[in-house]
N, C-alpha and C. Protein backbone atom coordinates (compact mmCIF):
# COMPACT_ATOMS: atom_id res chain seq x y z
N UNK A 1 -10.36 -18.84 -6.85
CA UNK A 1 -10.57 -17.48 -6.36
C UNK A 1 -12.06 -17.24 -6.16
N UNK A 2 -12.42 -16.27 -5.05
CA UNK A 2 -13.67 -15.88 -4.88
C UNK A 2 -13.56 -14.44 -4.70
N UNK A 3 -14.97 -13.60 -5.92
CA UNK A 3 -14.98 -13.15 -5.87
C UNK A 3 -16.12 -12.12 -4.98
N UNK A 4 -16.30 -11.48 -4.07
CA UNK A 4 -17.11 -11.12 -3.31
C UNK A 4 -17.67 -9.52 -3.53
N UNK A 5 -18.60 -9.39 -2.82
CA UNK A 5 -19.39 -7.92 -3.31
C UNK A 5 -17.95 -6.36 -2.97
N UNK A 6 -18.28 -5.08 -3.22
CA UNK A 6 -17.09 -4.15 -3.30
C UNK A 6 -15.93 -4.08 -3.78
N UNK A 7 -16.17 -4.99 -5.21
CA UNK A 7 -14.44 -5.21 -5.65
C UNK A 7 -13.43 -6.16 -5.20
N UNK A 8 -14.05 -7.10 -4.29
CA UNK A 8 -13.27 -7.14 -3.44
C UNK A 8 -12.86 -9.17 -3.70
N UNK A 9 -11.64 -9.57 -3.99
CA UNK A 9 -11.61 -10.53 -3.91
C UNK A 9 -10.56 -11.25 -3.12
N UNK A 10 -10.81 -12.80 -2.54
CA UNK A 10 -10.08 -13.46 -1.34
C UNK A 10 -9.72 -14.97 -2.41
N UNK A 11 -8.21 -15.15 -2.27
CA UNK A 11 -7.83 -16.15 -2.99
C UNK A 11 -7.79 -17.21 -1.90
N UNK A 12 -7.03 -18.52 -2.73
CA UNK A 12 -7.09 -19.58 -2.23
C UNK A 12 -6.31 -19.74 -1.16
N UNK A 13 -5.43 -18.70 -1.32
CA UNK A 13 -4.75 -18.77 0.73
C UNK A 13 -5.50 -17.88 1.33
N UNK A 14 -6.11 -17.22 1.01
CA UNK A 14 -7.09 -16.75 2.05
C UNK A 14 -6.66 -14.69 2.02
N UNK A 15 -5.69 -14.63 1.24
CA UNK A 15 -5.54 -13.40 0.72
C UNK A 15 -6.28 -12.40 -0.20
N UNK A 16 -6.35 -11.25 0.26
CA UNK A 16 -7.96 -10.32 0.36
C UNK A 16 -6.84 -9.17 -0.78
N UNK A 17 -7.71 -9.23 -1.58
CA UNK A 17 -7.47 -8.01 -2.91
C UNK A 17 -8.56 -6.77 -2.86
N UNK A 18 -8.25 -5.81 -2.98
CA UNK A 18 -9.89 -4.97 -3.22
C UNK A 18 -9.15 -4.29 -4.85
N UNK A 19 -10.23 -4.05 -5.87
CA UNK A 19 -10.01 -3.64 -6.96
C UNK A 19 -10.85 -2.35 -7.40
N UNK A 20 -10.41 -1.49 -8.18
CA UNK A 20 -11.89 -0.37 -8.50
C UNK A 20 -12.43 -1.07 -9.84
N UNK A 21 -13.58 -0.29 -10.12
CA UNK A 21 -14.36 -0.76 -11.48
C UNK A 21 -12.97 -0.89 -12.49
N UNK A 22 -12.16 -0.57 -12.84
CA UNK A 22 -11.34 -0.71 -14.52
C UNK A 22 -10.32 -1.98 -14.07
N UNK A 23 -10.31 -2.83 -12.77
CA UNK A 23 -9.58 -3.74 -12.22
C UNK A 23 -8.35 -3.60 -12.17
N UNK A 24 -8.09 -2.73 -11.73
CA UNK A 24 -6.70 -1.99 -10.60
C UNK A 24 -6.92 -1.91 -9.15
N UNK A 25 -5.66 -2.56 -8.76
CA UNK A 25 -5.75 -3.02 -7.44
C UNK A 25 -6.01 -1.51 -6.74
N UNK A 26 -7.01 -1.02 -5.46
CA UNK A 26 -7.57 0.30 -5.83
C UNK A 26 -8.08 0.25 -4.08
N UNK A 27 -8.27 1.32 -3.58
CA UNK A 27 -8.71 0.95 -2.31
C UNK A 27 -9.17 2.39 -1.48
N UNK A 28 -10.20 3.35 -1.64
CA UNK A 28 -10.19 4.46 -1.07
C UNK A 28 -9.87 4.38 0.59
N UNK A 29 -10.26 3.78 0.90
CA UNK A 29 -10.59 4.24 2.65
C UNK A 29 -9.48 2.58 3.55
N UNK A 30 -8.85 2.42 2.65
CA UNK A 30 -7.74 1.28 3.58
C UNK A 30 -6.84 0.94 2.46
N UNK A 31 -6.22 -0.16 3.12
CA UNK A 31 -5.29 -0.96 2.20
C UNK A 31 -6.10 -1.57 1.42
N UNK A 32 -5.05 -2.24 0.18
CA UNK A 32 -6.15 -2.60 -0.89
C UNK A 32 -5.31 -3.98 -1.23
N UNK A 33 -4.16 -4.57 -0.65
CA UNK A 33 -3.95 -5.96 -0.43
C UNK A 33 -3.68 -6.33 1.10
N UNK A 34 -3.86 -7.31 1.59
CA UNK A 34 -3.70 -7.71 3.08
C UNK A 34 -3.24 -9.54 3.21
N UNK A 35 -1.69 -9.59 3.20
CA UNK A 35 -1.90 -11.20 3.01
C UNK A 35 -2.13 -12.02 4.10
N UNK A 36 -2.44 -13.43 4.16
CA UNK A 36 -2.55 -13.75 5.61
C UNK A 36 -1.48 -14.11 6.40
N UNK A 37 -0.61 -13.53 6.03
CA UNK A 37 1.17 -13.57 7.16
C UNK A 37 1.23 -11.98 7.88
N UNK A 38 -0.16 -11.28 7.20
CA UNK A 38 0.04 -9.99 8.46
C UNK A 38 0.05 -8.72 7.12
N UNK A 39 1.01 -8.74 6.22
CA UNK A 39 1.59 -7.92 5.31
C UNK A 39 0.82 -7.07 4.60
N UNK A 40 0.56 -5.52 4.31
CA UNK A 40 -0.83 -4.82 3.78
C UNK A 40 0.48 -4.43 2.92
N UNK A 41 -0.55 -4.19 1.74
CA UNK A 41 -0.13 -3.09 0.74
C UNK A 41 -1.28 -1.85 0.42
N UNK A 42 -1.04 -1.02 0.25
CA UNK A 42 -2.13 0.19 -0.02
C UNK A 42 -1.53 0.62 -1.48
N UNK A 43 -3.11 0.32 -2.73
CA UNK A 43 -2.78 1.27 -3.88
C UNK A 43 -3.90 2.11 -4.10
N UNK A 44 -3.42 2.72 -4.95
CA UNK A 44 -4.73 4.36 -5.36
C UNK A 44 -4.59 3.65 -6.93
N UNK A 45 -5.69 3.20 -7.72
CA UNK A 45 -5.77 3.31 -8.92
C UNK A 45 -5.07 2.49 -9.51
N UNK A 46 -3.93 1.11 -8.95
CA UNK A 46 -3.36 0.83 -9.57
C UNK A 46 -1.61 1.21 -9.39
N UNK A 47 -1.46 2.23 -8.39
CA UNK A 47 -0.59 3.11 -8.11
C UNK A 47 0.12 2.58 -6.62
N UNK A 48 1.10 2.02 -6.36
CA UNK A 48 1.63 2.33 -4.60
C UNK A 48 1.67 3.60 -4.44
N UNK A 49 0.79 3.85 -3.04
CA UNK A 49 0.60 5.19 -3.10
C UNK A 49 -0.33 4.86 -1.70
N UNK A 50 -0.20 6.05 -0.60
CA UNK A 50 -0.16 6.10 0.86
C UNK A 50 0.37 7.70 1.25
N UNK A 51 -0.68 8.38 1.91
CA UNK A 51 0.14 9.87 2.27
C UNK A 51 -0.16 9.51 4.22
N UNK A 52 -0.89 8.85 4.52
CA UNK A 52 -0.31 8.64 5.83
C UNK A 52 0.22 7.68 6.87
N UNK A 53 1.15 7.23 5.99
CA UNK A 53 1.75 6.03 6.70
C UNK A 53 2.47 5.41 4.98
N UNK A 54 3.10 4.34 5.43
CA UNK A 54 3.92 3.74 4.66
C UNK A 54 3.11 2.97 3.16
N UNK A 55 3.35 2.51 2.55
CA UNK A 55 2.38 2.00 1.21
C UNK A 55 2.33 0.86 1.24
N UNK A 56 3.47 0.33 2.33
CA UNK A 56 4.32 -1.47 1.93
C UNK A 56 4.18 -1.69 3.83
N UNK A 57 3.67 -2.43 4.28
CA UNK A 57 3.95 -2.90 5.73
C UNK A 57 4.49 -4.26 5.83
N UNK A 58 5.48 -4.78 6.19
CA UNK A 58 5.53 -6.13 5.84
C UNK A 58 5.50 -6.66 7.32
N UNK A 59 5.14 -7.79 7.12
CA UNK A 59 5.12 -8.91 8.70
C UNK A 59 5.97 -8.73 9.96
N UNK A 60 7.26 -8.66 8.77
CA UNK A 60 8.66 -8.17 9.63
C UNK A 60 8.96 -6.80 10.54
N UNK A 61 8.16 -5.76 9.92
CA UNK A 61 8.43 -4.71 10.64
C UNK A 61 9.09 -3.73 9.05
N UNK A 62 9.36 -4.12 8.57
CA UNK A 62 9.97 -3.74 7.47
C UNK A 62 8.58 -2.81 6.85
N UNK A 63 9.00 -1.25 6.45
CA UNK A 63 8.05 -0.35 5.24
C UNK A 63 9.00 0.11 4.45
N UNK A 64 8.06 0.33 3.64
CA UNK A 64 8.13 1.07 2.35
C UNK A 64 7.40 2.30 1.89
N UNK A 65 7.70 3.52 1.96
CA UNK A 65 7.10 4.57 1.58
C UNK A 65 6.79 4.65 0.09
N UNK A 66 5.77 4.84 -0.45
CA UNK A 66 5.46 4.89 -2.08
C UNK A 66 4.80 6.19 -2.09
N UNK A 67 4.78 7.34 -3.21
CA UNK A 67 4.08 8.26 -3.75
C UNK A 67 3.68 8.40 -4.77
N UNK A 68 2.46 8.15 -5.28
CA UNK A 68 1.78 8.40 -6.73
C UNK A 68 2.66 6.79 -7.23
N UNK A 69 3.11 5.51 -7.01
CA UNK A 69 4.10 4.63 -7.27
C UNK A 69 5.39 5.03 -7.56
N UNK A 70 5.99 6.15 -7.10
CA UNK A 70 7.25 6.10 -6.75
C UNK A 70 7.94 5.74 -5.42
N UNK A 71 9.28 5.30 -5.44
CA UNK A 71 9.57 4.34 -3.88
C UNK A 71 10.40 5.76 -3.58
N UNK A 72 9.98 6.18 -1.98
CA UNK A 72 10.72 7.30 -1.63
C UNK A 72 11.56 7.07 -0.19
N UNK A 73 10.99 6.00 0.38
CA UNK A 73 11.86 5.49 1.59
C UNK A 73 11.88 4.10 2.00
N UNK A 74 12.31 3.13 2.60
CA UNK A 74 12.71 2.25 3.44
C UNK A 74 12.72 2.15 4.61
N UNK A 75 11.86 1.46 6.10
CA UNK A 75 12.62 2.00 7.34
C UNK A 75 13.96 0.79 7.19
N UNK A 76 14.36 0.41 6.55
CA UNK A 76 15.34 -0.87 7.09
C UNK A 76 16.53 0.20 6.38
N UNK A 77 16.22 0.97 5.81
CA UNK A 77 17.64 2.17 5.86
C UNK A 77 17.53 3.48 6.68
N UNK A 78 16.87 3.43 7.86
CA UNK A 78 16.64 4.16 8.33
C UNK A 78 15.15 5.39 8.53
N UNK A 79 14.60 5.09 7.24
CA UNK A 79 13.71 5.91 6.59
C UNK A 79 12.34 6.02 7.52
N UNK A 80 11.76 7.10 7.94
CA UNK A 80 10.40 7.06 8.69
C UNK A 80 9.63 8.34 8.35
N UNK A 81 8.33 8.05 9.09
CA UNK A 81 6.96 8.25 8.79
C UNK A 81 7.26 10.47 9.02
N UNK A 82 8.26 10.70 9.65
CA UNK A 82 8.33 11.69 9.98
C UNK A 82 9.01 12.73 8.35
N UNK A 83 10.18 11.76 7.59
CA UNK A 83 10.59 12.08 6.71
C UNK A 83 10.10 12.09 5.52
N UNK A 84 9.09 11.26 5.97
CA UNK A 84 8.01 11.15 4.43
C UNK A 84 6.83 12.31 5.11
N UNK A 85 6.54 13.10 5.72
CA UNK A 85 6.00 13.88 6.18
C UNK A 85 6.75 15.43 5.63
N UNK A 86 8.10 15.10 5.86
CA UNK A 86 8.90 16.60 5.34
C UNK A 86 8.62 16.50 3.61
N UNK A 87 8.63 14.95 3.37
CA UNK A 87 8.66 14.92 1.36
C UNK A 87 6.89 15.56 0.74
N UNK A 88 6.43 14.83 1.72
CA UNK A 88 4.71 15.31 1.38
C UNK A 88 4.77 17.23 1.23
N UNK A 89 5.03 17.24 2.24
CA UNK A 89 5.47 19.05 2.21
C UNK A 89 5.92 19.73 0.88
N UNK A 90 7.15 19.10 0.53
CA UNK A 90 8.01 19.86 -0.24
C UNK A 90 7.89 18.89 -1.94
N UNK A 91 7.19 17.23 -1.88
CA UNK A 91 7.03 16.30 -2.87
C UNK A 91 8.32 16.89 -3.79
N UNK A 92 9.65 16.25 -3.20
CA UNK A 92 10.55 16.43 -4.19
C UNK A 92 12.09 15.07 -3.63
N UNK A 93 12.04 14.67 -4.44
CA UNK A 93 12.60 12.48 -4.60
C UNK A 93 13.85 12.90 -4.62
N UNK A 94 14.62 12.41 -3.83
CA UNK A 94 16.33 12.21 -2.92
C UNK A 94 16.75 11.41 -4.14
């Protein structure tokens, strides 16, 4: 593993971590994992957690909505960016 300046470290496949100072995967202003098959994850603190857009993007097309690390949608059950927009509103888990 290498570790590089901003928290920020790139493993031996070439996969990019960013961490805050207490080393929780952590990321203000982007995603805070990115693997090299395409796939981001976004955490706050240690937390899955994303208020504009999904928390989980995978290669496939496949998200995952997360709040504060709770899982609140899926699009592969239908679930989108519009309905996690009505939950942000009202923050209350189906």
């Amino acid at each position: 593993m290498i570790f590089l300046k901003n928290n920020q470290l790139i493993d031996i496949g070439g996969n990019i971590y960013y961490y805050n100072d207490q080393g929780d995967s952590h990321r203000d202003d982007g995603l805070a994992v990115e693997y090299v098959d395409g796939s981001k994850i976004w955490f706050q603190h240690g937390k899955l957690h994303r208020e504009d857009g999904p928390a989980i993007e995978y290669v496939g097309g496949d998200n995952q909505w997360w709040y504060n690390d709770k899982f609140v949608g899926n699009s592969f059950n239908g679930y989108d960016q519009l309905q996690f927009e009505a939950f942000l509103k009202f923050k209350t888990f189906i």
